[in-house]
Structure formats: C-alpha cells, structure tokens
N, C-alpha and C. Protein backbone atom coordinates (compact mmCIF):
# COMPACT_ATOMS: atom_id res chain seq x y z
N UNK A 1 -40.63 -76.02 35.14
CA UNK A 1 -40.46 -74.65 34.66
C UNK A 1 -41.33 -74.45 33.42
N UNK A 2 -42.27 -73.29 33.39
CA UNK A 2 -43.23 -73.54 32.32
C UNK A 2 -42.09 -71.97 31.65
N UNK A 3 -41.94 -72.53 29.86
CA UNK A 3 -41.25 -72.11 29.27
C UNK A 3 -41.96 -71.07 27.72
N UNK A 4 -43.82 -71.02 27.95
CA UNK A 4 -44.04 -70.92 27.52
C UNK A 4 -44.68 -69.33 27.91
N UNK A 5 -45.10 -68.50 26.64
CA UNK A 5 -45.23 -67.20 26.59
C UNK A 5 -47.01 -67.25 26.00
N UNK A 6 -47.49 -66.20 27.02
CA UNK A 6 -48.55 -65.38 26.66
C UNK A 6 -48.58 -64.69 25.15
N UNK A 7 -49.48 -65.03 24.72
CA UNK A 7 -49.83 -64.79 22.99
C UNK A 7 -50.48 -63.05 23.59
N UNK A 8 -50.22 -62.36 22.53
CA UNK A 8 -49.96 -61.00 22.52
C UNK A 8 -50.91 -60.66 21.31
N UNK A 9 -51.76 -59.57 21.11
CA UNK A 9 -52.89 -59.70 20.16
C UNK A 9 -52.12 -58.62 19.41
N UNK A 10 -51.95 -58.86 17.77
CA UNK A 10 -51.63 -58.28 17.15
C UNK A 10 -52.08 -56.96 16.41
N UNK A 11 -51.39 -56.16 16.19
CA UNK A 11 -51.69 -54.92 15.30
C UNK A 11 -52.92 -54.97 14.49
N UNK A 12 -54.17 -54.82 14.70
CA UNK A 12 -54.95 -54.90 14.07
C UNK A 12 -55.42 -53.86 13.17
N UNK A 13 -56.53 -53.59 12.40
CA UNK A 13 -56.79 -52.67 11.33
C UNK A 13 -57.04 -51.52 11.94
N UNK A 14 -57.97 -51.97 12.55
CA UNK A 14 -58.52 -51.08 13.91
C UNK A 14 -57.71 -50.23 14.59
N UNK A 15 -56.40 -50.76 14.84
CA UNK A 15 -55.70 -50.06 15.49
C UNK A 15 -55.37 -49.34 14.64
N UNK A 16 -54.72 -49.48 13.26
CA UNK A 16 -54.21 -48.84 12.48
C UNK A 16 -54.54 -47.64 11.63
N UNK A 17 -55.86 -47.77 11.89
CA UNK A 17 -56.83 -46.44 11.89
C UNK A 17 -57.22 -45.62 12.86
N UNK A 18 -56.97 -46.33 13.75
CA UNK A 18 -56.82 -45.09 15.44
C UNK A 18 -55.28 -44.55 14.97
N UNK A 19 -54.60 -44.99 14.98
CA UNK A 19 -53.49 -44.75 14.84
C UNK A 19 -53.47 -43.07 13.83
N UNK A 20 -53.57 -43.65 12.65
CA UNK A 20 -53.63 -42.93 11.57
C UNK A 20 -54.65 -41.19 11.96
N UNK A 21 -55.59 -41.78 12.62
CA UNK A 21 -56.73 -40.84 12.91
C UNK A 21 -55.62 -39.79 14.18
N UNK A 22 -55.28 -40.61 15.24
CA UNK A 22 -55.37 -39.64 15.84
C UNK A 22 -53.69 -38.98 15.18
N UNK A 23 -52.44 -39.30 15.04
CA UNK A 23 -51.50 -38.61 14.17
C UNK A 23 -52.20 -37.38 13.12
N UNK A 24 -53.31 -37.64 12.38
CA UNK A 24 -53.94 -36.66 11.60
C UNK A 24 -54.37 -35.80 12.81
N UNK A 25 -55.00 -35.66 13.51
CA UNK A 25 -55.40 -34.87 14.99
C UNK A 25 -54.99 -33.99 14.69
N UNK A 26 -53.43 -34.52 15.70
CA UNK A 26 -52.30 -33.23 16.23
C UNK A 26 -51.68 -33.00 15.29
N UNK A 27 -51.91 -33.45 14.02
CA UNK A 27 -51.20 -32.94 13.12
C UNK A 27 -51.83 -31.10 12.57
N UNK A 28 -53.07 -31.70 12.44
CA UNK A 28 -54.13 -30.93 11.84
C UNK A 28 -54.01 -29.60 12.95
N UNK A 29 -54.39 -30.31 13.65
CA UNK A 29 -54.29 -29.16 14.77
C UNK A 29 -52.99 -28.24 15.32
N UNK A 30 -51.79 -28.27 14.92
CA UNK A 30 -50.57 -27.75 14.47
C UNK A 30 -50.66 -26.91 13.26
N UNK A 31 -51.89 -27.32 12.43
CA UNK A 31 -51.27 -26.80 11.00
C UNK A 31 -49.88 -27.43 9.65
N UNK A 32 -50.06 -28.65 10.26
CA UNK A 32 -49.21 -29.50 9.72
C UNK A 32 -50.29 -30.82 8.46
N UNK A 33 -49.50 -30.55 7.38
CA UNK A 33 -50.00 -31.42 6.40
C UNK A 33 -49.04 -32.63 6.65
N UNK A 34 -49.50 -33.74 6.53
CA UNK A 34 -48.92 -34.99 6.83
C UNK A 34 -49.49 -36.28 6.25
N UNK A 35 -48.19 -37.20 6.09
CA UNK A 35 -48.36 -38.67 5.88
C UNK A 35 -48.63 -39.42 6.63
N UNK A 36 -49.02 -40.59 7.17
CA UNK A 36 -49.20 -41.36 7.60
C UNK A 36 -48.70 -42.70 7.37
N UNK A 37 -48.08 -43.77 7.82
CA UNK A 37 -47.84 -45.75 7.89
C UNK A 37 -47.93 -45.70 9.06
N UNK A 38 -48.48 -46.88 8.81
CA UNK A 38 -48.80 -47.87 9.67
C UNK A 38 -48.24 -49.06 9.53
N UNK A 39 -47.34 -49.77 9.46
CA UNK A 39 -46.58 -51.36 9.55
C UNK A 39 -47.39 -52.24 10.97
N UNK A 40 -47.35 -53.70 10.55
CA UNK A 40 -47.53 -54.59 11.27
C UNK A 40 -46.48 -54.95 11.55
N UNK A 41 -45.96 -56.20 12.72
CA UNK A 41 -44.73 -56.47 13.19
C UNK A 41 -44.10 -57.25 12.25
N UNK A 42 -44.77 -57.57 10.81
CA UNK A 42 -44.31 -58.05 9.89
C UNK A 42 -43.87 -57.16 8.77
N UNK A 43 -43.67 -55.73 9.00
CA UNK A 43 -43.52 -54.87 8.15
C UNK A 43 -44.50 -54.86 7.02
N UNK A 44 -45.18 -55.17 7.06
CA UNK A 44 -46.42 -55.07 6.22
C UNK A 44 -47.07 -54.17 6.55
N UNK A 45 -47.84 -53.53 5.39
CA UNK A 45 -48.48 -52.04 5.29
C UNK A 45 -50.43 -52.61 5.84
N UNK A 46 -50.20 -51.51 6.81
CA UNK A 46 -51.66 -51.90 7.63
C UNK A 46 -52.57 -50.78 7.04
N UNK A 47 -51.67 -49.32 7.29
CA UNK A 47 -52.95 -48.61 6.77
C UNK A 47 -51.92 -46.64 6.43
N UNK A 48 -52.37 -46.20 5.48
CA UNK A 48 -51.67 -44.99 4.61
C UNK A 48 -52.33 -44.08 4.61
N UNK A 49 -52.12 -43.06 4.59
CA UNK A 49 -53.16 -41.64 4.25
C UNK A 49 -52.50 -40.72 4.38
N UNK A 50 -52.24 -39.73 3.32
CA UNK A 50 -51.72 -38.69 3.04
C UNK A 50 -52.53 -37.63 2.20
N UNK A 51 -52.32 -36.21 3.40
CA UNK A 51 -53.47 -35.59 3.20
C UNK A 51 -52.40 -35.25 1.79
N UNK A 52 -53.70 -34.13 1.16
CA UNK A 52 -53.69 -33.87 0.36
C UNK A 52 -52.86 -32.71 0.00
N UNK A 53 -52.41 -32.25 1.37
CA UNK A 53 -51.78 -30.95 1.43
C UNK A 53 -49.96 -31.60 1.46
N UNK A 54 -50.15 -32.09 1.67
CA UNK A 54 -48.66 -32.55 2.15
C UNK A 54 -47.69 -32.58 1.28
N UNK A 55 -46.12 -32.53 1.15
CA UNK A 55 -45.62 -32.82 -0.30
C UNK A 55 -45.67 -34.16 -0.48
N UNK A 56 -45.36 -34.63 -1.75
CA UNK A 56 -45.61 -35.62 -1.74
C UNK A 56 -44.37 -36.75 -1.14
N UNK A 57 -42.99 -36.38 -1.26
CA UNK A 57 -41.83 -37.27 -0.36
C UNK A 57 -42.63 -37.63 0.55
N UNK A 58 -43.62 -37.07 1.35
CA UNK A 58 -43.71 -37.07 2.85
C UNK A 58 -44.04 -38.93 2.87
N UNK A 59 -45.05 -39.28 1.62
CA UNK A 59 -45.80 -40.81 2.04
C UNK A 59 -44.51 -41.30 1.94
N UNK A 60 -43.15 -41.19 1.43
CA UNK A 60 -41.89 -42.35 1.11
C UNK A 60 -41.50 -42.01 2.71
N UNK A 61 -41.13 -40.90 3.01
CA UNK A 61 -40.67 -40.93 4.03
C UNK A 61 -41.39 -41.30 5.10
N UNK A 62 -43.03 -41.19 5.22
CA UNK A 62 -43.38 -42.09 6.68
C UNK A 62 -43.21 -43.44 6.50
N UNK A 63 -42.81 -43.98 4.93
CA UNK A 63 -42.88 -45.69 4.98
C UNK A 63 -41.36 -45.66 5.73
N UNK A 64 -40.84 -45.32 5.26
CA UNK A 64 -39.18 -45.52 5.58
C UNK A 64 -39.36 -45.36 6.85
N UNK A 65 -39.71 -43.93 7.46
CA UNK A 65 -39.17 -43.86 8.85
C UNK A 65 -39.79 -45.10 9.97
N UNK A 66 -41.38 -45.72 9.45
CA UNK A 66 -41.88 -46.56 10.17
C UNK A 66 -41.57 -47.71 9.93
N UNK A 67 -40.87 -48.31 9.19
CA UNK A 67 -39.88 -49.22 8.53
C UNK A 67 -38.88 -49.77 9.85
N UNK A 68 -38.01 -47.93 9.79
CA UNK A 68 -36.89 -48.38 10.77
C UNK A 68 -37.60 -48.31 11.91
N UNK A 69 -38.09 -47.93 12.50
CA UNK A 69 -38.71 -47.98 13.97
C UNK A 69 -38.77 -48.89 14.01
N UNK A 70 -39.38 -49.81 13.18
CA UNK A 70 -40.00 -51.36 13.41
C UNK A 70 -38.68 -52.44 13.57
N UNK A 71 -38.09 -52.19 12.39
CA UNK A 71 -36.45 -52.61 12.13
C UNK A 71 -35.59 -52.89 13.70
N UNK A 72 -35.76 -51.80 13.83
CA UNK A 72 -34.64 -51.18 15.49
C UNK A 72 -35.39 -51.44 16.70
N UNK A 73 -36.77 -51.30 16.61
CA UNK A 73 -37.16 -51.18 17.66
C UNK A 73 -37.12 -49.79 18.78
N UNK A 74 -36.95 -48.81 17.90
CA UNK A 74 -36.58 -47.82 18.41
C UNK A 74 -37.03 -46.73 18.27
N UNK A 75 -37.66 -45.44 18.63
CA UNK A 75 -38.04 -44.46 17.41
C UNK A 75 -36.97 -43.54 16.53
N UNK A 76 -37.04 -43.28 15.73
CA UNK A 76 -35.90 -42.70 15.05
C UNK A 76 -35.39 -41.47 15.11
N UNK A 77 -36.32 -41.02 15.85
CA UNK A 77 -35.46 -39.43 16.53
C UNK A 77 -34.09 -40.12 17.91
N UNK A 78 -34.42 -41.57 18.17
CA UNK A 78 -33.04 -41.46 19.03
C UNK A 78 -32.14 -42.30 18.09
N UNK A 79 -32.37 -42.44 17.05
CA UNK A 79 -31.28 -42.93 16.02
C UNK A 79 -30.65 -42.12 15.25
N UNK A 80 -30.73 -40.88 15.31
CA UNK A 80 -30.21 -40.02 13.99
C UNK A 80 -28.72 -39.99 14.51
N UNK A 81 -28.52 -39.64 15.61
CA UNK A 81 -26.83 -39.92 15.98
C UNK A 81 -26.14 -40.86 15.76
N UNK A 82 -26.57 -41.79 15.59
CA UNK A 82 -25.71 -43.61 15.31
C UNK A 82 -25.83 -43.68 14.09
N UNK A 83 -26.11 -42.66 13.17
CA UNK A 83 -25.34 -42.72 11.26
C UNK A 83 -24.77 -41.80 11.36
N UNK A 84 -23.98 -41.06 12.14
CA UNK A 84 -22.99 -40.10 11.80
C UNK A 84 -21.68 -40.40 11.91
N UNK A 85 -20.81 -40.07 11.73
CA UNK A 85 -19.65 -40.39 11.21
C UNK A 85 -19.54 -41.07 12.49
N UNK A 86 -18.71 -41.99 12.82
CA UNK A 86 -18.16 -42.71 14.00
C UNK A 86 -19.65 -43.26 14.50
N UNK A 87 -20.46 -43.12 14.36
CA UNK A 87 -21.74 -43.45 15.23
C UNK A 87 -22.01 -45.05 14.94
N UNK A 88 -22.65 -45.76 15.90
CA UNK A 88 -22.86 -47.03 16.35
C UNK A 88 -22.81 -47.86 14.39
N UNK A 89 -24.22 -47.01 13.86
CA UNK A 89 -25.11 -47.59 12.85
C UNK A 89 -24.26 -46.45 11.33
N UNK A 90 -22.97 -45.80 11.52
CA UNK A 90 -22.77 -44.87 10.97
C UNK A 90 -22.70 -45.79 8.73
N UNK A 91 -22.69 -47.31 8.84
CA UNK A 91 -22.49 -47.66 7.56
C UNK A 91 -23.65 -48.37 7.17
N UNK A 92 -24.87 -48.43 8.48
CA UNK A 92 -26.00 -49.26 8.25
C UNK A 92 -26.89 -48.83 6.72
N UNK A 93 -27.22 -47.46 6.86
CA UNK A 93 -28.41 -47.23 5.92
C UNK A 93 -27.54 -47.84 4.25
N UNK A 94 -25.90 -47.61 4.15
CA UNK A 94 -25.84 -47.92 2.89
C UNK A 94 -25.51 -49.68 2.65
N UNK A 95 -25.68 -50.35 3.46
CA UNK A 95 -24.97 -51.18 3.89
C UNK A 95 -25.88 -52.45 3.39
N UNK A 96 -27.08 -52.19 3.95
CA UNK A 96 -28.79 -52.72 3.60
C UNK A 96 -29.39 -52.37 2.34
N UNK A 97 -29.49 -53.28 1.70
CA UNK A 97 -31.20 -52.88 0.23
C UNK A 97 -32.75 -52.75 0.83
N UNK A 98 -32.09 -51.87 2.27
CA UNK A 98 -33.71 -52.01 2.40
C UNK A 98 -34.04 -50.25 3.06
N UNK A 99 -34.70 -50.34 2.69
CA UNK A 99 -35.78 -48.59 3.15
C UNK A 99 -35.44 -48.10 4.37
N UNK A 100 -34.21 -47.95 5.23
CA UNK A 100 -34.09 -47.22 5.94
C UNK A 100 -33.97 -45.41 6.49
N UNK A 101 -34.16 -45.14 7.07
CA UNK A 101 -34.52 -43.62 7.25
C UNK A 101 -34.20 -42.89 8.27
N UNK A 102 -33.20 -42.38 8.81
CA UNK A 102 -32.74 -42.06 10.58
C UNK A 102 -33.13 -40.83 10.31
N UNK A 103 -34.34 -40.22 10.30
CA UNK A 103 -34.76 -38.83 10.64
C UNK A 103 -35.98 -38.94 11.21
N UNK A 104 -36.50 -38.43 12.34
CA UNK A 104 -37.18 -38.49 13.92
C UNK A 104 -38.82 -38.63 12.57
N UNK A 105 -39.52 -39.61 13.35
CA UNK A 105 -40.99 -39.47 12.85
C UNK A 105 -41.08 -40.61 13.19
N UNK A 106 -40.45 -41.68 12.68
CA UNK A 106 -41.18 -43.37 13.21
C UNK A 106 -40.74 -43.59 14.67
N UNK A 107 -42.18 -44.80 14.96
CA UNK A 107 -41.85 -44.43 16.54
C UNK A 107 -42.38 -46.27 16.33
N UNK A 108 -41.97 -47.24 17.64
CA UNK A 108 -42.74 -48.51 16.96
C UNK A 108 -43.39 -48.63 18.17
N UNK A 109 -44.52 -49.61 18.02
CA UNK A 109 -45.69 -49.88 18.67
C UNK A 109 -45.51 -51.07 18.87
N UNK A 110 -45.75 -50.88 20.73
CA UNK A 110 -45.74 -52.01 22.05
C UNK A 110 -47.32 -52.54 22.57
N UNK A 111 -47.29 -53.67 22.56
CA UNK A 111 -48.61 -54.13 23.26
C UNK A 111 -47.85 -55.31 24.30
N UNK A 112 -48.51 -55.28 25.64
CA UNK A 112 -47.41 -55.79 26.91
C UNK A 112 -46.36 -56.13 26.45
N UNK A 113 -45.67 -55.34 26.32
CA UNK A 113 -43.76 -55.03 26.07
C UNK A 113 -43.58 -56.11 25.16
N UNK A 114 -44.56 -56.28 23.85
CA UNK A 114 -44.02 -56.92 22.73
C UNK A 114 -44.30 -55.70 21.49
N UNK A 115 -43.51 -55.62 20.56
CA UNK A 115 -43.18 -55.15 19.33
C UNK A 115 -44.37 -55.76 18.62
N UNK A 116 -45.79 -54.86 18.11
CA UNK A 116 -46.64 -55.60 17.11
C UNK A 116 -46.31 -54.31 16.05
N UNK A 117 -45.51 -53.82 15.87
CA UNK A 117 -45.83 -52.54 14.46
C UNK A 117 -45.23 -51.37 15.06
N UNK A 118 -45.50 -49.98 13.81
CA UNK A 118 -44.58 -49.22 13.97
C UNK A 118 -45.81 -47.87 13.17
N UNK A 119 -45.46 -46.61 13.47
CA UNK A 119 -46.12 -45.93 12.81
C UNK A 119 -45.18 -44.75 12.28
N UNK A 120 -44.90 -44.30 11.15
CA UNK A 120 -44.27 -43.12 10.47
C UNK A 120 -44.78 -41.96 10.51
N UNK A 121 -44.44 -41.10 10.35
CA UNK A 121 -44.87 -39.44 10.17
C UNK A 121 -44.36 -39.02 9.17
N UNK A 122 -44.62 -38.44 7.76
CA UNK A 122 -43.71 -37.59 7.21
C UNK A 122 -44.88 -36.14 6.99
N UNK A 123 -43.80 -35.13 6.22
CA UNK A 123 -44.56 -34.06 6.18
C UNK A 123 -44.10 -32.72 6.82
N UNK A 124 -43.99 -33.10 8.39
CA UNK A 124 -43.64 -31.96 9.12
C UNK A 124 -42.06 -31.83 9.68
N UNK A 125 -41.40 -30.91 10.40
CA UNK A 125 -40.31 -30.94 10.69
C UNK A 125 -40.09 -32.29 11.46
N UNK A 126 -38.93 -32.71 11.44
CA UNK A 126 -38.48 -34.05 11.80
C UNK A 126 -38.85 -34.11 13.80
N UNK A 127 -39.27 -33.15 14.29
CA UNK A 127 -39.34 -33.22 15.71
C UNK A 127 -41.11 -32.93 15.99
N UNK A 128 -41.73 -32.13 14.81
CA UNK A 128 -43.23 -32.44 14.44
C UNK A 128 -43.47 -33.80 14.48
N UNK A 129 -43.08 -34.22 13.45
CA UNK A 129 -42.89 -35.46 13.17
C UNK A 129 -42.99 -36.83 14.35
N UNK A 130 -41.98 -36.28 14.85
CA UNK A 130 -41.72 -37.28 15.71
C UNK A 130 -42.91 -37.14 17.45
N UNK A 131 -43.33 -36.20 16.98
CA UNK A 131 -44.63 -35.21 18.68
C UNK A 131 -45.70 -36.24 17.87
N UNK A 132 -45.78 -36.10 16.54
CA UNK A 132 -47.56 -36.57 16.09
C UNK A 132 -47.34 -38.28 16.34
N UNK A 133 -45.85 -38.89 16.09
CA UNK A 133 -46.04 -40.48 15.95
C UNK A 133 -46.73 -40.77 17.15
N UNK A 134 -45.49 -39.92 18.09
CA UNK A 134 -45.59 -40.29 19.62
C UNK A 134 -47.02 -40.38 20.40
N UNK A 135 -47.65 -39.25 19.70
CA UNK A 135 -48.88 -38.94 20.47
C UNK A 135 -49.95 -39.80 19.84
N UNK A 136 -49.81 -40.66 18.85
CA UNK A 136 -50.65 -41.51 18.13
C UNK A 136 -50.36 -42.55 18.87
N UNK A 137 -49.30 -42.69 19.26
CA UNK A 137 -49.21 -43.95 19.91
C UNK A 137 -49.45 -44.18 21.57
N UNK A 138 -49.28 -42.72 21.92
CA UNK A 138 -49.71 -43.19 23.30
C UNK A 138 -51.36 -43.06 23.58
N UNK A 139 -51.81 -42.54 22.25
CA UNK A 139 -53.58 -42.84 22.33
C UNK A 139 -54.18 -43.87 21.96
N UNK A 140 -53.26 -44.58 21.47
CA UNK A 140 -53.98 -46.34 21.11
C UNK A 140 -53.79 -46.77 22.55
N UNK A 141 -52.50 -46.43 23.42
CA UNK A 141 -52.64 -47.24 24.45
C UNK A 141 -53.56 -47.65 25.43
C-alpha cells in the first residue's frame, strides 16, 4: 500500500498578484474601492494593496477575513451564521487571541483539493466582498 501523497505546489508570489490583480478588476469595475490579502497556507502575508480610495478598516478587515478562510477552510460568507447566538462557532471569535472575522469577503484557495492560502476582500458590502474574493479565485484557477 503506497501511503504516500503527491506534493502540491504552493501559493506562490505570482499567484498572489494574480490574485490581488484580478479582485482589483471586478472590483474596479463595480465601482468599488477595495483591500486586498493574500495569506499563504501558513498564514503568512503574500501580498496587500489597498487602493487608495478605500476606507481605511477595509486593509484590517481583508487580513482578518482571509485569516479565517484560511483558519476554517471555508469562505466566510458561509460562516456568519455559526457566531450567532446558538450557532456552531457562536463563542469562537471571543474565545481565540487571534484575528478572526465572520463577515463574507475571505474565501481560501485550493490547488488539487489541497488548502495553499486564502484571499480577503475588504472595502465593499460584505456580499461585494465576497463576488470579488470569489472571482479572484476562480481566475487563478
């Protein structure tokens, strides 16, 4: 029984500037000022850009929201229900010392159904937000 796994090429810079680029796109092209993260599967910061228009919360909130994506594995528009009262994750965000964020924008990033990174949105409405991660990410694919 061979027990061993195919190596999976990681989140590179490259990507993380496609990434970034195309989120600015549809952002731009909405009329939406926006943040940008980029995390590696090590939560490490790959690549940032926040236009100039944007408020400024927006760069805390794409770290956070691409944080938890990465965290969960999940994007965070289907997490906002599991911190509400009774909900799955309802004591998680205070629970942790760490940067979590359950409002829709981080989405995390798959290369053959492994987890290498995660990308945030802040800036626009939380379902903006969550259209520009999405669509950044299905253009790296």
């Amino acid at each position: 029984m061979n027990t061993t796994t195919a190596a999976v090429a990681p989140l590179t810079i490259q990507d993380a500037e496609a990434l970034v680029d195309a989120a600015r796109t549809v952002a731009e092209a909405a009329g939406v000022a926006v943040a940008v993260t980029v995390l590696d599967a090590g939560g490490h910061l790959l690549a940032f850009r926040r236009d100039d228009r944007a408020v400024l919360i927006a760069g805390e909130t794409s770290t956070r929201k691409a944080y938890t994506a990465l965290q969960l594995d999940a994007p965070t528009a289907d997490l906002v229900g599991a911190v509400q009262p009774g909900g799955l994750f309802h004591t998680l965000p205070t629970a942790l010392d760490r940067p979590l964020l359950f409002i829709a924008g981080g989405v995390p990033v798959h290369r053959d159904g492994r987890l290498i990174g995660a990308v945030g949105i802040g800036g626009g409405a939380p379902d903006q937000d969550h259209g520009f991660a999405s669509a950044a990410v299905k253009a790296l694919a």
